[in-house]
Protein backbone atom coordinates (compact mmCIF):
# COMPACT_ATOMS: atom_id res chain seq x y z
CA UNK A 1 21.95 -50.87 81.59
CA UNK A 2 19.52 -48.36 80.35
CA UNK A 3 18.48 -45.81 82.37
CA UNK A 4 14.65 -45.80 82.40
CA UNK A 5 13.60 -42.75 85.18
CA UNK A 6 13.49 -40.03 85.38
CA UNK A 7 16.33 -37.92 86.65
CA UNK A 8 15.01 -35.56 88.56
CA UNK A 9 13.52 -37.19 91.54
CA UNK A 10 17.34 -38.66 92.20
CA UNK A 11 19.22 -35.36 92.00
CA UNK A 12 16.58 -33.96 95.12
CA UNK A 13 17.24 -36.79 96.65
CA UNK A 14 20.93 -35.65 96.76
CA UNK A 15 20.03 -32.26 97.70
CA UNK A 16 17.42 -32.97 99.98
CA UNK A 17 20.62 -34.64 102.12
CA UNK A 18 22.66 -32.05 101.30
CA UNK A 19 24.18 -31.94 98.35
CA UNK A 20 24.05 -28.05 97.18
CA UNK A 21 24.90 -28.90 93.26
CA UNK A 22 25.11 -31.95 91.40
CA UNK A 23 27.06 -32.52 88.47
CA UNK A 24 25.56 -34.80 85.19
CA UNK A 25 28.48 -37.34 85.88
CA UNK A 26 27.67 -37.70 89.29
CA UNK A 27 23.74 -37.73 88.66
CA UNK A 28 23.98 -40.27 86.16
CA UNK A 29 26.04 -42.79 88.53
CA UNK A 30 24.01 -42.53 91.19
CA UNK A 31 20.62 -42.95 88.86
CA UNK A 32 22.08 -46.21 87.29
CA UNK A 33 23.00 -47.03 90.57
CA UNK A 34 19.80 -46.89 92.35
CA UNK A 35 17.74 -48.41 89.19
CA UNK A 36 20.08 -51.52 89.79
CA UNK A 37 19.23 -51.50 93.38
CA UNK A 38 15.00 -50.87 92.73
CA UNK A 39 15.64 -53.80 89.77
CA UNK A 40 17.29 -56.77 91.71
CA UNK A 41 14.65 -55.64 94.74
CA UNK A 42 11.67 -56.14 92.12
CA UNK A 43 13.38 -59.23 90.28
CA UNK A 44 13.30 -61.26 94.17
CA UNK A 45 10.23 -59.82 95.21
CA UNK A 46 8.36 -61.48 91.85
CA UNK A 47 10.29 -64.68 92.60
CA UNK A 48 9.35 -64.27 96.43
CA UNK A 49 5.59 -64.18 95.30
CA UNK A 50 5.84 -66.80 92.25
CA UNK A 51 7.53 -69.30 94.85
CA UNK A 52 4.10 -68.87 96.78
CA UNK A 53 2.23 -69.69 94.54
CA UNK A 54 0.82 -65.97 94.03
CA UNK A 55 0.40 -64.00 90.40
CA UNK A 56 0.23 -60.97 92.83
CA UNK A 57 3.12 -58.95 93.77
CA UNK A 58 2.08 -58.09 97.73
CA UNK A 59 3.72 -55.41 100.40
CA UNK A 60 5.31 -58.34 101.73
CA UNK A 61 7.35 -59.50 98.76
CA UNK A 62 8.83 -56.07 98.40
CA UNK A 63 10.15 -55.80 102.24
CA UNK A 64 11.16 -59.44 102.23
CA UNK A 65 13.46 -58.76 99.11
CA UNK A 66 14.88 -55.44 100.30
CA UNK A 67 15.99 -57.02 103.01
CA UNK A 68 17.66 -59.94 100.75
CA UNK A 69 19.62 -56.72 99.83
């Protein structure tokens, strides 16, 4: 999968719990990682709404399909 963010907002997420230094391996893992995670949370939350009948992607969609997770 393509990485499609940006990485700097996941390497402080490492160091804001803790990590002192990240390496570029480690970064990249966790990036493609996390944009699987945000992905398959997005991919059920459109379903979610589409299965109500809604074109609009709501709050509620999101949580429901996070915790699908």
């Amino acid at each position: 999968m393509a990485n499609f963010l940006p990485r700097g907002p996941f390497e402080r997420i490492l160091k804001k719990v803790g990590a002192k230094r990240v390496s570029q391996d480690a970064l990249k893992e966790f990036a493609t990682i996390m944009e699987e995670k945000l992905i398959n949370v997005a991919k059920e939350a459109v379903t979610l709404s589409k299965h109500a009948g809604r074109k609009t992607l709501i709050g509620e969609d999101i949580r429901l399909s996070r915790n699908k997770q």
